[in-house]
Structure formats: structure tokens, C-alpha cells
Protein backbone atom coordinates (compact mmCIF):
# COMPACT_ATOMS: atom_id res chain seq x y z
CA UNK A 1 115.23 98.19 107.32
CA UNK A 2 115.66 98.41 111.20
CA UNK A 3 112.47 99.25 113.11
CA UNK A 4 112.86 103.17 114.55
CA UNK A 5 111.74 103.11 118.41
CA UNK A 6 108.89 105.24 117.79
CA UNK A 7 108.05 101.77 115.75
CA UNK A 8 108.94 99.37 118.41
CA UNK A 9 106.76 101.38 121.07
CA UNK A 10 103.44 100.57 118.31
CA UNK A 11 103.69 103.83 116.28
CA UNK A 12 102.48 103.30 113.12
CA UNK A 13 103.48 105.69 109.61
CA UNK A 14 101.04 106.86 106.69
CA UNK A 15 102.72 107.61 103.62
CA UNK A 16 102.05 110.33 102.31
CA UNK A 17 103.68 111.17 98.78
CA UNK A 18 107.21 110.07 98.86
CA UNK A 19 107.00 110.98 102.80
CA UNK A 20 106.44 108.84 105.90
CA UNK A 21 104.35 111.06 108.56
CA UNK A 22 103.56 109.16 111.62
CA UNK A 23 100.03 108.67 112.73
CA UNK A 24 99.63 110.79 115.82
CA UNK A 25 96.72 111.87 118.10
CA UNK A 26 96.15 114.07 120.54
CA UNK A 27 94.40 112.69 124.26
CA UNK A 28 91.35 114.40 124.95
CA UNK A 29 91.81 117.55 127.09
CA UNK A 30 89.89 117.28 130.64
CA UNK A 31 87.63 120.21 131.27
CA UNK A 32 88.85 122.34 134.47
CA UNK A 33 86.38 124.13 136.56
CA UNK A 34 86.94 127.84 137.12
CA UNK A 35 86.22 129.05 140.22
């Protein structure tokens, strides 16, 4: 089977019952000063 792009760019899958879900975080959000 062909690699998808999200693949070829290091993305990596967890399978999850008969399901593939990729393995995604989230970048941590820089505080912004109010005011």
C-alpha cells in the first residue's frame, strides 16, 4: 500500500479497532497579555 502524504510528511496512525486515526497534537497556545 502507497504511503498517504500525511505519511510521507512523518505522520504516524494508531489503530484503533478496525480504524486508522492519526496521531495528532495540538502546539501549546502562547499566553497573550490583556491590557
Amino acid at each position: 500500500m502507497a504511503k498517504s502524504l500525511f505519511e510521507e510528511l512523518g505522520g504516524k496512525y494508531e489503530r484503533q479497532g478496525d480504524y486508522l486515526i492519526p496521531c495528532l497534537t495540538v502546539p501549546a497556545e502562547e499566553e497573550q497579555p490583556i491590557g
